[in-house]
C-alpha atoms as a PDB file:
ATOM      1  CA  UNK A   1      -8.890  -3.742  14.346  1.00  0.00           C
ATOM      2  CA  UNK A   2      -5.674  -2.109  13.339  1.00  0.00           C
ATOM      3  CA  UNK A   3      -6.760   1.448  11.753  1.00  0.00           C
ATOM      4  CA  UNK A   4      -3.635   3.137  10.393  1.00  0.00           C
ATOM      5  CA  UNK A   5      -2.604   6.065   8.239  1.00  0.00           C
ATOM      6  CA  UNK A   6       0.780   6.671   6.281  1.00  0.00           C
ATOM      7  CA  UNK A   7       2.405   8.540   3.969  1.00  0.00           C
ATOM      8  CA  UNK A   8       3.669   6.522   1.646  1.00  0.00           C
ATOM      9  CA  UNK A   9       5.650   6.383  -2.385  1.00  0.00           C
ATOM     10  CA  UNK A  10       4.290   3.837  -4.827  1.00  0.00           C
ATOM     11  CA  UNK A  11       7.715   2.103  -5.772  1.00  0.00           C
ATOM     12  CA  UNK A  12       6.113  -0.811  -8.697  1.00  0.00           C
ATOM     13  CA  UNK A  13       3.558  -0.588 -10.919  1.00  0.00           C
ATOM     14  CA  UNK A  14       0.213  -2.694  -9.395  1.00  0.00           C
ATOM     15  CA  UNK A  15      -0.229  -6.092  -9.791  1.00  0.00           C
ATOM     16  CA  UNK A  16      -3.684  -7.944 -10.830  1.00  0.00           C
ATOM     17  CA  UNK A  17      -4.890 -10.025  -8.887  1.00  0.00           C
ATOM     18  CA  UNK A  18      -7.814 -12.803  -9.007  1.00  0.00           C
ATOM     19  CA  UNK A  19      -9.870 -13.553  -5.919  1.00  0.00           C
ATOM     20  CA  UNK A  20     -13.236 -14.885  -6.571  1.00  0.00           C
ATOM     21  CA  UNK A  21     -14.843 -12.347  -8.871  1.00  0.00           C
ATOM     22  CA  UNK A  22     -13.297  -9.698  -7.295  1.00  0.00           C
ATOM     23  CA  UNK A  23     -10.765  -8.117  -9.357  1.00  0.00           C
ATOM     24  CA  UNK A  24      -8.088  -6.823  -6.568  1.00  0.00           C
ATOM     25  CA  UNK A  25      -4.596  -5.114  -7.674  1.00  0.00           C
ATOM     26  CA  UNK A  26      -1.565  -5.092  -5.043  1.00  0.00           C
ATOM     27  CA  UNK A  27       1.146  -2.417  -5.050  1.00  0.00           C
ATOM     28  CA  UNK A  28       4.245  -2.306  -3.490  1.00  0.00           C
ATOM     29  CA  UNK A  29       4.880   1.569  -1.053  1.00  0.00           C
ATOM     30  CA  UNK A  30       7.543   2.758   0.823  1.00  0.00           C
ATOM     31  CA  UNK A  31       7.788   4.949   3.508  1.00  0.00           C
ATOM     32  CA  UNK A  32       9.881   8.452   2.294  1.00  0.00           C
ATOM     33  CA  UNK A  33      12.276   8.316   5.476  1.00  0.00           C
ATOM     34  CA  UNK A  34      13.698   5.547   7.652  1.00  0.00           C
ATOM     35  CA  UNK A  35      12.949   6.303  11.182  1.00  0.00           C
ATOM     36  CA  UNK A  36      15.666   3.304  12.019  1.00  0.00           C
ATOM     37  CA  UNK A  37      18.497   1.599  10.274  1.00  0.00           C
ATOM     38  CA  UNK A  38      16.716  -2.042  11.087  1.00  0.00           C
ATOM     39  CA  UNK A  39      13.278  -0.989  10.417  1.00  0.00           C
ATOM     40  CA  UNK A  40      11.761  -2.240   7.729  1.00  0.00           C
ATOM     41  CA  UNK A  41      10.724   0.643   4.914  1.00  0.00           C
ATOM     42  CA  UNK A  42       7.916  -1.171   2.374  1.00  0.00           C
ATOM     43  CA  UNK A  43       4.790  -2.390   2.483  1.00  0.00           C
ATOM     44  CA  UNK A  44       1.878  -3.968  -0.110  1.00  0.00           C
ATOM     45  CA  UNK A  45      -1.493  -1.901  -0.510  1.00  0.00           C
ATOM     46  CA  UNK A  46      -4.268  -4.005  -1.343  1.00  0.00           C
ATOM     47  CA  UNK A  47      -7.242  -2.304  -3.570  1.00  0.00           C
ATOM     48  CA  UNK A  48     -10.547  -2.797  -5.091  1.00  0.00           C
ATOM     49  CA  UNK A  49     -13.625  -1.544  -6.137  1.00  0.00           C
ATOM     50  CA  UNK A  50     -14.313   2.414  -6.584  1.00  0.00           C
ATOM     51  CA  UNK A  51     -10.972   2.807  -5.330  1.00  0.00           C
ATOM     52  CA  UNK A  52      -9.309   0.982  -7.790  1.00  0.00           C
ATOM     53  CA  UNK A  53     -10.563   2.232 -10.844  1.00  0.00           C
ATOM     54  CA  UNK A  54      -9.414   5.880  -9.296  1.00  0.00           C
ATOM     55  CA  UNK A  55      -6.161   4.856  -8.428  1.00  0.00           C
ATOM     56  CA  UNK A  56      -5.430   3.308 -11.920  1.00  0.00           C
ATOM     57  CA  UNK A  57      -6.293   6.336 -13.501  1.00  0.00           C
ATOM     58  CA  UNK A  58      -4.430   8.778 -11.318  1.00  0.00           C
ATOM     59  CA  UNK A  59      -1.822   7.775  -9.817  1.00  0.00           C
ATOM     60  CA  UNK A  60       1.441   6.534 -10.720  1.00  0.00           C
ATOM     61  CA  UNK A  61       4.930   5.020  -9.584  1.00  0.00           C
ATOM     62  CA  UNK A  62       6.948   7.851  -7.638  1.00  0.00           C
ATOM     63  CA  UNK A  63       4.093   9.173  -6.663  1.00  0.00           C
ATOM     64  CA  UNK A  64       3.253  10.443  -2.838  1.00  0.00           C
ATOM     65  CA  UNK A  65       0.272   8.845  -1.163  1.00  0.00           C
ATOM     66  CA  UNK A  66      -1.474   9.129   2.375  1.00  0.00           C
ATOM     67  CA  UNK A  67      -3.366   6.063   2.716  1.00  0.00           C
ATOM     68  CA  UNK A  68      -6.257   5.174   5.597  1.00  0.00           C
ATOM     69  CA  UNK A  69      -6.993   1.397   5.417  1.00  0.00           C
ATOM     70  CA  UNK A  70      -6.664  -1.452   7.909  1.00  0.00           C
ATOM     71  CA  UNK A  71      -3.263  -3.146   8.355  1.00  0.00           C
ATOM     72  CA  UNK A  72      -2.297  -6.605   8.538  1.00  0.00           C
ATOM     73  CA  UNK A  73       0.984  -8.328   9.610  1.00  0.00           C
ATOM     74  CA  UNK A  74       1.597 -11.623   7.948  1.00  0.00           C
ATOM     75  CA  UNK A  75       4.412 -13.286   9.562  1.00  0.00           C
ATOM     76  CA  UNK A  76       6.236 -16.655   9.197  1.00  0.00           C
ATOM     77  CA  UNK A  77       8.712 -18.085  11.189  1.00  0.00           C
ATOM     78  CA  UNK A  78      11.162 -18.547   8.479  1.00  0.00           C
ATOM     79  CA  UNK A  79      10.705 -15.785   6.168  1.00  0.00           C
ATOM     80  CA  UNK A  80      10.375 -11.894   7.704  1.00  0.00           C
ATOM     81  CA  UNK A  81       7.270 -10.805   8.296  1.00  0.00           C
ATOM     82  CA  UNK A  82       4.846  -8.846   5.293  1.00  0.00           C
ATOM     83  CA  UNK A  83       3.035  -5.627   6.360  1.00  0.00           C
ATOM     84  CA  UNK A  84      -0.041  -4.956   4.304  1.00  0.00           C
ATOM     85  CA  UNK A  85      -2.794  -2.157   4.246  1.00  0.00           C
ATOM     86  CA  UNK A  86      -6.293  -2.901   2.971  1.00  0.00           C
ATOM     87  CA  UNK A  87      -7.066   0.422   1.200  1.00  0.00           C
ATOM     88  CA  UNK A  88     -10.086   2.372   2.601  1.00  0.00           C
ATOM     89  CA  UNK A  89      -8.983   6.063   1.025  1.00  0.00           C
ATOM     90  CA  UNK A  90      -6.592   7.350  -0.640  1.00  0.00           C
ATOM     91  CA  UNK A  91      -5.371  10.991  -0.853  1.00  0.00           C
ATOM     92  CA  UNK A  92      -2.485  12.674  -2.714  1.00  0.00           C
ATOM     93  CA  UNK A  93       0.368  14.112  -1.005  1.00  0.00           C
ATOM     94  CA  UNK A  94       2.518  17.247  -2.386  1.00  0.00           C
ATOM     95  CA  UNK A  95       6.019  17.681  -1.651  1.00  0.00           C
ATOM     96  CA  UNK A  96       7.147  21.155  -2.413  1.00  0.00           C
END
């Protein structure tokens, strides 16, 4: 199991997705600050259920995010690899 935690910017607006009667959305984060010029600096959130209908009401693009969820690393051999976090909390994050 691959428990992480970030600090992430929401960068689009979510996307709905369909998966059995599930009602999903994906949305697109960003880490604030490259640690390395190569490394990569996005990643999809997956969410759904209570946290969802939180999330959708608010949160918004540009906003600052520390996320706990499980992350997955979808790679194929000729396309880069995908990082994405199934969603277990969310919690706002202030800059100041």
């Amino acid at each position: 199991m691959n428990h992480a935690i970030f600090v992430v910017r929401l960068v689009e607006k979510p996307i709905n997705l369909i998966y059995n009667e599930d009602k999903p959305i994906e949305i697109k984060a960003q880490f604030p600050v490259l640690r390395q010029k190569d490394s990569r600096s996005e990643l999809t959130l997956l969410l759904w259920g209570d946290y969802l209908t939180k999330f959708l009401k608010e949160y918004k693009v540009k906003d600052y995010l520390i996320i706990e969820g499980t992350l997955t690393w979808k790679g194929y051999k000729n396309r880069g690899n995908e990082a994405k976090v199934i969603v277990k909390r969310i919690y706002p994050f202030l800059l100041v």
